[in-house]
C-alpha atoms as a PDB file:
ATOM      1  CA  UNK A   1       0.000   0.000   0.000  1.00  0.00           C
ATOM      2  CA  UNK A   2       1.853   2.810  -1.107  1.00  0.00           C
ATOM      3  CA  UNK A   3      -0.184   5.782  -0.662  1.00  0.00           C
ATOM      4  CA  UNK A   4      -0.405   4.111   3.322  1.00  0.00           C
ATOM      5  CA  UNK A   5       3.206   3.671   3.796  1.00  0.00           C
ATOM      6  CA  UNK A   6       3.465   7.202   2.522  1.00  0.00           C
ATOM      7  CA  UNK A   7       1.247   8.702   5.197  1.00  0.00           C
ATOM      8  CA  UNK A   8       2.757   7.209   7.400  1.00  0.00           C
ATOM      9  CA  UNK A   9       6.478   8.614   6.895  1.00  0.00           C
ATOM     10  CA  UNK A  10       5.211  12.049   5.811  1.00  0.00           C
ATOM     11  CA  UNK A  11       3.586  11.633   9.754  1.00  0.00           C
ATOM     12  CA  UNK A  12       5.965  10.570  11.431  1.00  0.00           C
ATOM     13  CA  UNK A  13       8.401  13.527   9.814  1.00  0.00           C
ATOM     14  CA  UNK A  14       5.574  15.573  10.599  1.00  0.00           C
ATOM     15  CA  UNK A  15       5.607  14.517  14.417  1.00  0.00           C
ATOM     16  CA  UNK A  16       9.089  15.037  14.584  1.00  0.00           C
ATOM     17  CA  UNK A  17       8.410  18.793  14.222  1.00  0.00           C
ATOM     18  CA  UNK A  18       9.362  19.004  10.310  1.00  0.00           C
ATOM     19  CA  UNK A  19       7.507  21.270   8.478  1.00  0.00           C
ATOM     20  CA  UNK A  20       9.229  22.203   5.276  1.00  0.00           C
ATOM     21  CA  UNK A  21       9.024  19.037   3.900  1.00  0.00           C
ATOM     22  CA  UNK A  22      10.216  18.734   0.252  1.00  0.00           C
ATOM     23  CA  UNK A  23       9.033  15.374  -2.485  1.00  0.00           C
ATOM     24  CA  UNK A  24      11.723  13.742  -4.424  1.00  0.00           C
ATOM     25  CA  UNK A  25       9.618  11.844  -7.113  1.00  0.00           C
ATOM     26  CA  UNK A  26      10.360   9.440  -9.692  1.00  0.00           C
ATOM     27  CA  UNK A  27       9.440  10.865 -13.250  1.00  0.00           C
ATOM     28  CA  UNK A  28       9.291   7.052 -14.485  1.00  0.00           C
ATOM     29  CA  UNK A  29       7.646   5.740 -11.589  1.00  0.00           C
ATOM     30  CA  UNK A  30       3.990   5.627 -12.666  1.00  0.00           C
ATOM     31  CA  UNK A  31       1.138   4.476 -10.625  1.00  0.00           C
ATOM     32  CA  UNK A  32       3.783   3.907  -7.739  1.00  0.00           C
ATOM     33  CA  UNK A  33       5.396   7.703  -7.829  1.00  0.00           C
ATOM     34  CA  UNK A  34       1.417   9.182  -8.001  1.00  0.00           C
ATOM     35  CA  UNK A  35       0.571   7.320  -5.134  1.00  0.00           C
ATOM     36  CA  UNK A  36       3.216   7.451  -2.544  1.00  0.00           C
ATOM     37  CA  UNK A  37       2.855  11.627  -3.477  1.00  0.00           C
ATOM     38  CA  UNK A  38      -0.565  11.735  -3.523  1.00  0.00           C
ATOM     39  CA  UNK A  39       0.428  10.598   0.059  1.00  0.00           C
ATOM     40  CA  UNK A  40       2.906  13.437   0.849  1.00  0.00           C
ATOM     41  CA  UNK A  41       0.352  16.065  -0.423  1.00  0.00           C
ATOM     42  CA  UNK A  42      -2.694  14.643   1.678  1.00  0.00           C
ATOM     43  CA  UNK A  43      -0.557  14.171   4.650  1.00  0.00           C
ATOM     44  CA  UNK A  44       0.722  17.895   4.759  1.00  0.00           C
ATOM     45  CA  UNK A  45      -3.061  19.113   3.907  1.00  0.00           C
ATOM     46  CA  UNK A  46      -3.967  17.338   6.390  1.00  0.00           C
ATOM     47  CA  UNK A  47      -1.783  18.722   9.125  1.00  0.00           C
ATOM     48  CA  UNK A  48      -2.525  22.027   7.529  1.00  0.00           C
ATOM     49  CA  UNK A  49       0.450  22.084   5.812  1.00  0.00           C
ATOM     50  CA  UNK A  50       1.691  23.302   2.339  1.00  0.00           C
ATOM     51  CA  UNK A  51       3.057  20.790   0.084  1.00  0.00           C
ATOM     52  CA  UNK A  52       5.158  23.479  -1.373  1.00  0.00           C
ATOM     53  CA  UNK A  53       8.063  21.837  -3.039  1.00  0.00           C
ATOM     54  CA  UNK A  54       8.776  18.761  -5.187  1.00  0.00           C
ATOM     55  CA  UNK A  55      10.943  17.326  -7.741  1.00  0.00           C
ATOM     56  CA  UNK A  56      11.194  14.536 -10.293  1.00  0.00           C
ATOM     57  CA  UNK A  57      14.384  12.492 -10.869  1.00  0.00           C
ATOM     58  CA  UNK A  58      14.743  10.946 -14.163  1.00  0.00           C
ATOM     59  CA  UNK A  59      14.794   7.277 -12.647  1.00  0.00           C
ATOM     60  CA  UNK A  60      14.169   5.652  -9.137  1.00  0.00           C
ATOM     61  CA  UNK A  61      18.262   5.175  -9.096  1.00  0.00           C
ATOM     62  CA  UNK A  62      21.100   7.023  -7.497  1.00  0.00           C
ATOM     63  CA  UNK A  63      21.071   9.157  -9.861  1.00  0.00           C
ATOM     64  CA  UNK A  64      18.190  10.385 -10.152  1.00  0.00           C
ATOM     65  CA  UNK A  65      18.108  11.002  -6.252  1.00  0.00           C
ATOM     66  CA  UNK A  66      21.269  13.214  -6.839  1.00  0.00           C
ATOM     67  CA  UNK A  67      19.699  14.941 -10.032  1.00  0.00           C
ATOM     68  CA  UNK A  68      16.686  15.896  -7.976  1.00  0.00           C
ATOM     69  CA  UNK A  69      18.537  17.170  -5.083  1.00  0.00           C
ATOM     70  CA  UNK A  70      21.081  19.287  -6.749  1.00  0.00           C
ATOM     71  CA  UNK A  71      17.057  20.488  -8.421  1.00  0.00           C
ATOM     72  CA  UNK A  72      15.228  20.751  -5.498  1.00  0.00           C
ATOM     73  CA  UNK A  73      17.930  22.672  -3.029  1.00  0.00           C
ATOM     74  CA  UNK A  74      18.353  26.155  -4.739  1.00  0.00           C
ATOM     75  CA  UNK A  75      13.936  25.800  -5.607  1.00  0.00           C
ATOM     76  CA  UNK A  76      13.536  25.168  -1.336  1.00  0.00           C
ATOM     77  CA  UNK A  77      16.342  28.164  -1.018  1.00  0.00           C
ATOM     78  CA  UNK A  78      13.722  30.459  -3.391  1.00  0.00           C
ATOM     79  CA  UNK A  79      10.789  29.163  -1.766  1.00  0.00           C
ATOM     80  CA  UNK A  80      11.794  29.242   1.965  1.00  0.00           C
ATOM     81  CA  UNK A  81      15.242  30.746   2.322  1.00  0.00           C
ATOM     82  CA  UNK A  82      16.619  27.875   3.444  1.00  0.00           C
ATOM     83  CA  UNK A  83      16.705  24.016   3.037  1.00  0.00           C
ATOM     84  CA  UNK A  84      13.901  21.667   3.397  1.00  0.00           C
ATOM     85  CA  UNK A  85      13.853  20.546   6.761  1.00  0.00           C
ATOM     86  CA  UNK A  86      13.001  16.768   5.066  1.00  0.00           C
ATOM     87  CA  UNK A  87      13.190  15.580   2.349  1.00  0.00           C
ATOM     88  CA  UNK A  88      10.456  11.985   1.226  1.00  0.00           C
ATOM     89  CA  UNK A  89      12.242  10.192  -1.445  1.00  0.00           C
ATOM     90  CA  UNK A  90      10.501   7.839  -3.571  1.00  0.00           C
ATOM     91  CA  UNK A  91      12.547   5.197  -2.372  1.00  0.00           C
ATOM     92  CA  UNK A  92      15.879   4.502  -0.467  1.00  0.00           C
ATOM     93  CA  UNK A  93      18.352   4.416  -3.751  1.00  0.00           C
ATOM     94  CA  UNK A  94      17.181   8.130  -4.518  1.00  0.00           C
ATOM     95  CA  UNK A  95      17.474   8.743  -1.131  1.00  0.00           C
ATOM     96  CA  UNK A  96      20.906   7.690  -0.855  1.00  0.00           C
ATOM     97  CA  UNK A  97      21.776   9.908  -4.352  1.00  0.00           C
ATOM     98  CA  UNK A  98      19.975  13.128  -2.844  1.00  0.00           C
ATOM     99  CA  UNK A  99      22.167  11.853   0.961  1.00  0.00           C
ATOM    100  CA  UNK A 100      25.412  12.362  -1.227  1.00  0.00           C
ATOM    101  CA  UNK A 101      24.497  16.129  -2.738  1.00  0.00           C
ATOM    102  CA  UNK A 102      23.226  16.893   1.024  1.00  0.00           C
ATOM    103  CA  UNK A 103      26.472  15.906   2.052  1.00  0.00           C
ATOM    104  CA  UNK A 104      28.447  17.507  -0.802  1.00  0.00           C
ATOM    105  CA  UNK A 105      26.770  20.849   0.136  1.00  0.00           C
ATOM    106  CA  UNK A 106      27.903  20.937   3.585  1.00  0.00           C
ATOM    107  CA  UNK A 107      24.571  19.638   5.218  1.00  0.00           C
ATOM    108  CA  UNK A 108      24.185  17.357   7.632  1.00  0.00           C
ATOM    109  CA  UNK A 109      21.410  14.563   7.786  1.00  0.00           C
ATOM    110  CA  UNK A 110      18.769  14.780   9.894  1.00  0.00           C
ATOM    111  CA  UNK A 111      20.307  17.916  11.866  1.00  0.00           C
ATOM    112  CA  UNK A 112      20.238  20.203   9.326  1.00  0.00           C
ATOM    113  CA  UNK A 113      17.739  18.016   6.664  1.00  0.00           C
ATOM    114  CA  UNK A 114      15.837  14.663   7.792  1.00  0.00           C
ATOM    115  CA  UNK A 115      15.724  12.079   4.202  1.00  0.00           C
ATOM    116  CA  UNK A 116      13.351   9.556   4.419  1.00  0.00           C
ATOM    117  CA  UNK A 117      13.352   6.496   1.562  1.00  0.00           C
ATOM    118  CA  UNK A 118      10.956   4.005   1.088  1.00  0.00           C
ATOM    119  CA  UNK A 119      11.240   0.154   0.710  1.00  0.00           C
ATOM    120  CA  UNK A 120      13.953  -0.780   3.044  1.00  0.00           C
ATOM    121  CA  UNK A 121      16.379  -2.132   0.824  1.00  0.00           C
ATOM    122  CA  UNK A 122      19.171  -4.257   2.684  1.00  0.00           C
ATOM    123  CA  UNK A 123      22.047  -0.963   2.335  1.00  0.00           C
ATOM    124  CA  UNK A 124      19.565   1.234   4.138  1.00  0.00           C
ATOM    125  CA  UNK A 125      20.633   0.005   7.640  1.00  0.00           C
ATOM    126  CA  UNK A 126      24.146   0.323   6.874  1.00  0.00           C
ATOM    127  CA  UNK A 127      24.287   4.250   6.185  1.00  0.00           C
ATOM    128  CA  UNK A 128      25.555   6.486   8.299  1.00  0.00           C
ATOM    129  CA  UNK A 129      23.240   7.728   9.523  1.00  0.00           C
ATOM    130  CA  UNK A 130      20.557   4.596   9.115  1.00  0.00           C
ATOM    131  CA  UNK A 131      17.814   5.567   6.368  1.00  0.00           C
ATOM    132  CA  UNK A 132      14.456   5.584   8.096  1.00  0.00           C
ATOM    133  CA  UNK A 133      12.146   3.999   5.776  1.00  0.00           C
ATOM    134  CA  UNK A 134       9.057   1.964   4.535  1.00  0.00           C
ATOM    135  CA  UNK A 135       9.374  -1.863   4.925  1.00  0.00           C
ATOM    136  CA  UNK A 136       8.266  -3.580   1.822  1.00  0.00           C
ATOM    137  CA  UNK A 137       6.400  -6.861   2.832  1.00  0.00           C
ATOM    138  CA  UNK A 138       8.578  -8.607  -0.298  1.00  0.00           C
ATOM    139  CA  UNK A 139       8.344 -11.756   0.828  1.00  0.00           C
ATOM    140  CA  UNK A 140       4.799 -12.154   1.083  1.00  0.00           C
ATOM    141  CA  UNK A 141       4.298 -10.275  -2.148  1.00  0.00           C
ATOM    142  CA  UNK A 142       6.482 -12.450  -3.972  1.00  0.00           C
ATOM    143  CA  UNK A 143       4.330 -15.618  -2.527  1.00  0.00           C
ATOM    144  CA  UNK A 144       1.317 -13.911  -3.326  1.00  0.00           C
ATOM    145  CA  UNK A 145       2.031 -13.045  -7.045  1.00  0.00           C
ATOM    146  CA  UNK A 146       3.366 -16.730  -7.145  1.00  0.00           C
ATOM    147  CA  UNK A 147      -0.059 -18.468  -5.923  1.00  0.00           C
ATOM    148  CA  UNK A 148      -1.719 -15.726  -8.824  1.00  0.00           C
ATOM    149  CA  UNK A 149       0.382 -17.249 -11.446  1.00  0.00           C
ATOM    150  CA  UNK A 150      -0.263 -21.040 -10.472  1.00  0.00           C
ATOM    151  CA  UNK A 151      -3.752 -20.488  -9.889  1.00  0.00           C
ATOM    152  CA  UNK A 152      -3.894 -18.603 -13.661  1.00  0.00           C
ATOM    153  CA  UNK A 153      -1.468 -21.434 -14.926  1.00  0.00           C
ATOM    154  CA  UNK A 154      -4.290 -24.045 -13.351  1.00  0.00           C
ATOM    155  CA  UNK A 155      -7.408 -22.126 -14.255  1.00  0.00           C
ATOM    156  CA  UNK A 156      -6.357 -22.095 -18.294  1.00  0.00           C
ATOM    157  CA  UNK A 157      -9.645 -23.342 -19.797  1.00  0.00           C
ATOM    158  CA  UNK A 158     -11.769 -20.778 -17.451  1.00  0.00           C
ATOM    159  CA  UNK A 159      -9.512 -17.832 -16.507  1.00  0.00           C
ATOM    160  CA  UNK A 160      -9.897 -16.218 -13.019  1.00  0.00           C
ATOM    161  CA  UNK A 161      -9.797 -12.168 -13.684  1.00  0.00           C
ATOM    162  CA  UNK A 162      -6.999 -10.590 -11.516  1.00  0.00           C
ATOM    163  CA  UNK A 163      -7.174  -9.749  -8.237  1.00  0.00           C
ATOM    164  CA  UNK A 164      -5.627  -6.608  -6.465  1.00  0.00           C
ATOM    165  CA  UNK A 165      -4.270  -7.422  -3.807  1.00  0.00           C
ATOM    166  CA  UNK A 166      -3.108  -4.572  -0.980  1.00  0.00           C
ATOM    167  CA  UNK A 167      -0.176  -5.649   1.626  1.00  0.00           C
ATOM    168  CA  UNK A 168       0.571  -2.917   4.388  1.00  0.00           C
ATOM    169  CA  UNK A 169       4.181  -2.372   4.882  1.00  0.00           C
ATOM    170  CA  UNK A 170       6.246  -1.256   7.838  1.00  0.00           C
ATOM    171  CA  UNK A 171       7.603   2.009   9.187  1.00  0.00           C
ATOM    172  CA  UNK A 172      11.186   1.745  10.033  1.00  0.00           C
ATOM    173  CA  UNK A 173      12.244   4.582  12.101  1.00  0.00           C
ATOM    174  CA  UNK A 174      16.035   5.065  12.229  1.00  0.00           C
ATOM    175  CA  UNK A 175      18.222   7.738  12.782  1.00  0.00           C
ATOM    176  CA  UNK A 176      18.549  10.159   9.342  1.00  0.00           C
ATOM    177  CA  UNK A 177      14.975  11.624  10.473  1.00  0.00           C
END
């Protein structure tokens, strides 16, 4: 559930005080990248906040999280006068690219910028600091898209239509926000 897993990391930076809190997107990330910032925007509405400032990387890789961030520093600097005070990524590889131009422009993360990622890839407890991020349940969506497959596989003569089916992941708070 990405727009969920959203919510809840745009919360918790939102409990922690944050309130400039800046959207690094993934231009090729389609239904995924709509939903985890239609979660972002909601999220700040909610809390009666604006959801000011956000930027696309070309790709969900390193990259792109460092293409975005050298983007979105001078647009918060225009906007605000200063840095975001967090930054959501789409997911923990751009948030490790946008962690490298933080770091090349003297900031430090989370005391002068928080980064958040999403997914939890294996890396992102092995930064310095720790990525807080959204635990994919890939396990159980891996079994799950398997039993859809054998059941289609079994079903040939009289197809089952597909099924959505909507796992809730898990917020894991460490220390870069």
């Amino acid at each position: 559930d990405d727009y969920k897993g959203g919510c809840q990391l745009v919360d918790h930076l939102i409990e922690r005080g944050y309130r400039r809190i800046a959207y690094i997107g993934n231009e090729r990330g389609g239904q995924i990248d709509v939903e985890r910032r239609r979660a972002w925007v909601d999220t700040l509405h909610a809390a009666r906040l604006p959801a000011a400032l956000a930027v696309n990387g070309p790709n969900g890789r390193l990259q792109g999280g460092s293409i975005a961030a050298e983007q979105l520093l001078p647009q918060a600097h225009a906007l605000w006068g200063a840095p975001p005070q967090a930054i959501y990524c789409y997911n923990d590889t751009m948030a490790i690219g946008a962690m490298a131009i933080l770091r090349q422009q003297g900031l430090r993360i989370p005391t002068d910028v928080a980064l958040t990622g999403f997914d939890d890839i294996d890396v992102a407890a092995f930064l310095e600091p720790p990525l807080t991020t959204l635990r994919q349940p890939r396990h159980k969506m891996g079994v799950e898209a398997m039993k859809a497959l054998l059941t289609l596989i079994n079903e040939e003569s009289n197809p089952v239509p597909p099924q959505a089916t909507i796992m809730q992941g898990e917020l894991i708070i460490r220390h870069s926000a």
